[in-house]
Protein backbone atom coordinates (compact mmCIF):
# COMPACT_ATOMS: atom_id res chain seq x y z
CA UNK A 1 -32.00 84.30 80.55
CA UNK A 2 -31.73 81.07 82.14
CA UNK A 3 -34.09 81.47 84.84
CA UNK A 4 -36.61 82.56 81.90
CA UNK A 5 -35.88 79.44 79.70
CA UNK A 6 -36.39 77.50 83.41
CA UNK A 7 -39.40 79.13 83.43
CA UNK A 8 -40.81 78.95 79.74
CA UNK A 9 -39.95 75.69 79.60
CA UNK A 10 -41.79 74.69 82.98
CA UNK A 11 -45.04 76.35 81.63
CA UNK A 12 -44.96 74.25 78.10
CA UNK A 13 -44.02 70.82 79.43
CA UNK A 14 -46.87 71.61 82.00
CA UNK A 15 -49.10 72.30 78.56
CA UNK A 16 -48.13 69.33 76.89
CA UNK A 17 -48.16 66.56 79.86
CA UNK A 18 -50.99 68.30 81.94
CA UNK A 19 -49.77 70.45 85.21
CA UNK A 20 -50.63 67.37 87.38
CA UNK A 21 -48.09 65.37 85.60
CA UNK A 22 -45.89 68.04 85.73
CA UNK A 23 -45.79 68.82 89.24
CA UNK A 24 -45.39 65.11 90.03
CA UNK A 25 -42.29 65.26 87.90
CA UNK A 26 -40.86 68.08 90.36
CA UNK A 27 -42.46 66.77 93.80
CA UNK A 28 -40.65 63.73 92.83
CA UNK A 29 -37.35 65.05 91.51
CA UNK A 30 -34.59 64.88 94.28
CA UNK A 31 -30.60 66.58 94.99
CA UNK A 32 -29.35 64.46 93.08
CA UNK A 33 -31.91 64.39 89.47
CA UNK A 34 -32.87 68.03 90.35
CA UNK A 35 -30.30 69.59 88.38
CA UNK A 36 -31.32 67.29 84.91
CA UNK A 37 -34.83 68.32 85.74
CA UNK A 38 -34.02 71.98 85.35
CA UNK A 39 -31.67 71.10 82.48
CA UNK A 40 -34.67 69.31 80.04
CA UNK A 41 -37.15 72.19 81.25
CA UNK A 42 -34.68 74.93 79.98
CA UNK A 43 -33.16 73.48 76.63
CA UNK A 44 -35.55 70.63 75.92
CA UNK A 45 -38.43 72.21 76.87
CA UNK A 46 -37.75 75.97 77.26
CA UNK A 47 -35.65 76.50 74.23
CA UNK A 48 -36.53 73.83 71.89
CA UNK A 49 -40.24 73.34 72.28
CA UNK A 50 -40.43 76.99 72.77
CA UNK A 51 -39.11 77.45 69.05
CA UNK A 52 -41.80 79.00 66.72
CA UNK A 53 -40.16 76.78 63.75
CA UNK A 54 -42.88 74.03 64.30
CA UNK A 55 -46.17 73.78 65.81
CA UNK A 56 -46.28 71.70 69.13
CA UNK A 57 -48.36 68.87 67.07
CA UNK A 58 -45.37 68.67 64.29
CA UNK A 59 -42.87 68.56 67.48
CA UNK A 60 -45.08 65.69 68.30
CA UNK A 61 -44.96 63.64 65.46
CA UNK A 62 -41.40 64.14 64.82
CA UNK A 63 -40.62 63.29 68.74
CA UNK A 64 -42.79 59.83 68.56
CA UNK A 65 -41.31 58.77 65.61
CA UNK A 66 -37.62 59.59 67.25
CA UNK A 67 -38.67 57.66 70.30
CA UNK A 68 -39.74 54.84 68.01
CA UNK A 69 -36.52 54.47 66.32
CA UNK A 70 -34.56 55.01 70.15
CA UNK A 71 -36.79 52.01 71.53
CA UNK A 72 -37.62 54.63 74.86
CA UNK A 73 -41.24 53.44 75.54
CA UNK A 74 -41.16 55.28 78.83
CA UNK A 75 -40.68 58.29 77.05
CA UNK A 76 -42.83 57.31 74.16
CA UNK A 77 -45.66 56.99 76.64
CA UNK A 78 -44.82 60.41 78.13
CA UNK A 79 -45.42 61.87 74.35
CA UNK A 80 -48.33 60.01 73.05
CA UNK A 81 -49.81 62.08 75.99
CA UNK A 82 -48.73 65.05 74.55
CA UNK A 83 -49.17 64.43 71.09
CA UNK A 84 -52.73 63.48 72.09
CA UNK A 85 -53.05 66.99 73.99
CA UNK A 86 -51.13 68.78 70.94
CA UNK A 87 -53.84 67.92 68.62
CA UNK A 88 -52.27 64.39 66.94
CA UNK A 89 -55.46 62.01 65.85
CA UNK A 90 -55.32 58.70 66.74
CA UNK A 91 -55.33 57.63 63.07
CA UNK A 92 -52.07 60.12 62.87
CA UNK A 93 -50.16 58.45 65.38
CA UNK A 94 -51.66 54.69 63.83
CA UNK A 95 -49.95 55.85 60.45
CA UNK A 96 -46.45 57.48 63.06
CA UNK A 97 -46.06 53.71 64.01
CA UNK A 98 -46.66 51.85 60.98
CA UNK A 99 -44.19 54.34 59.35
CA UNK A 100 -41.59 53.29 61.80
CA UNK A 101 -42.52 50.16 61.37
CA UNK A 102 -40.88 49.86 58.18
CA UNK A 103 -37.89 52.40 59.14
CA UNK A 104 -37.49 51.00 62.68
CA UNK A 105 -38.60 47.31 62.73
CA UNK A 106 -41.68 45.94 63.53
CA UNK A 107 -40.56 44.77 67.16
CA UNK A 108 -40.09 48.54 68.05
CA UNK A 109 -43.66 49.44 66.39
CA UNK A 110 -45.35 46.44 68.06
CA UNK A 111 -43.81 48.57 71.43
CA UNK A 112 -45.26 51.71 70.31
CA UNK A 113 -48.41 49.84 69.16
CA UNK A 114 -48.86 48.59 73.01
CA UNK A 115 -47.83 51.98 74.53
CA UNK A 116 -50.26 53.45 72.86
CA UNK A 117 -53.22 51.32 73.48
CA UNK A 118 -51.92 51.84 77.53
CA UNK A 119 -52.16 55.69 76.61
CA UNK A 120 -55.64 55.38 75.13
CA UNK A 121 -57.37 53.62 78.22
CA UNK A 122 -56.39 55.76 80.23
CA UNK A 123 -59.41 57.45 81.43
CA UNK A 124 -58.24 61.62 80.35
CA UNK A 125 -57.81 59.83 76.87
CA UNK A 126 -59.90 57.14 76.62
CA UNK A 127 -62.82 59.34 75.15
CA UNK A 128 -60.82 61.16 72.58
């Protein structure tokens, strides 16, 4: 079962960040990070994205505004990606942050505000 949740969850974080994103993630992972890798690809990724409770774009939302709140741009960036690729509208995500803003604080939105501008020039998501 564990090599299948390994598995599962390598095939939807490669659906949700793009493959090439992905595989940089595991060209790059070494002895030592390896074994957290293969950790968030089978529970993070494997068991809990793989779910059928929510639809990727609600595990989206719900994951943007937790980053929000945890002050993680890095990993804020990460899932504006892949909210964009799960279907998320810009105007969602505009109404995600100014949410937060009011829950979280408006320095933490302001962060989210400029990760997601980064996100949105970038050139696989500056058309959508």
């Amino acid at each position: 079962m564990s090599e299948d949740l390994l598995d599962k969850g390598k095939q939807i974080r490669a659906e949700v960040i793009g493959q090439a994103r992905h595989d940089a993630a595991m060209a790059g992972a070494t002895g030592f990070d390896l074994p957290f890798q293969e950790l968030a690809l089978r529970y993070c990724w494997g068991e809990v994205w793989g779910r059928p409770g929510l639809s990727r774009k609600a595990r989206s939302m719900v994951n943007l505004g937790m980053l929000i709140a945890l002050g993680k741009p890095n990993e804020l960036k990460i899932h504006v990606r892949g909210a964009l690729t799960n279907g998320v509208t810009r105007d969602e995500i505009q109404e995600i942050f100014l949410q937060a803003c009011v829950y979280c604080g408006v320095p933490a939105a302001g962060e989210a505000f400029r990760v997601a501008r980064e996100v949105f020039e970038e050139p696989e998501f500056s058309a959508t």
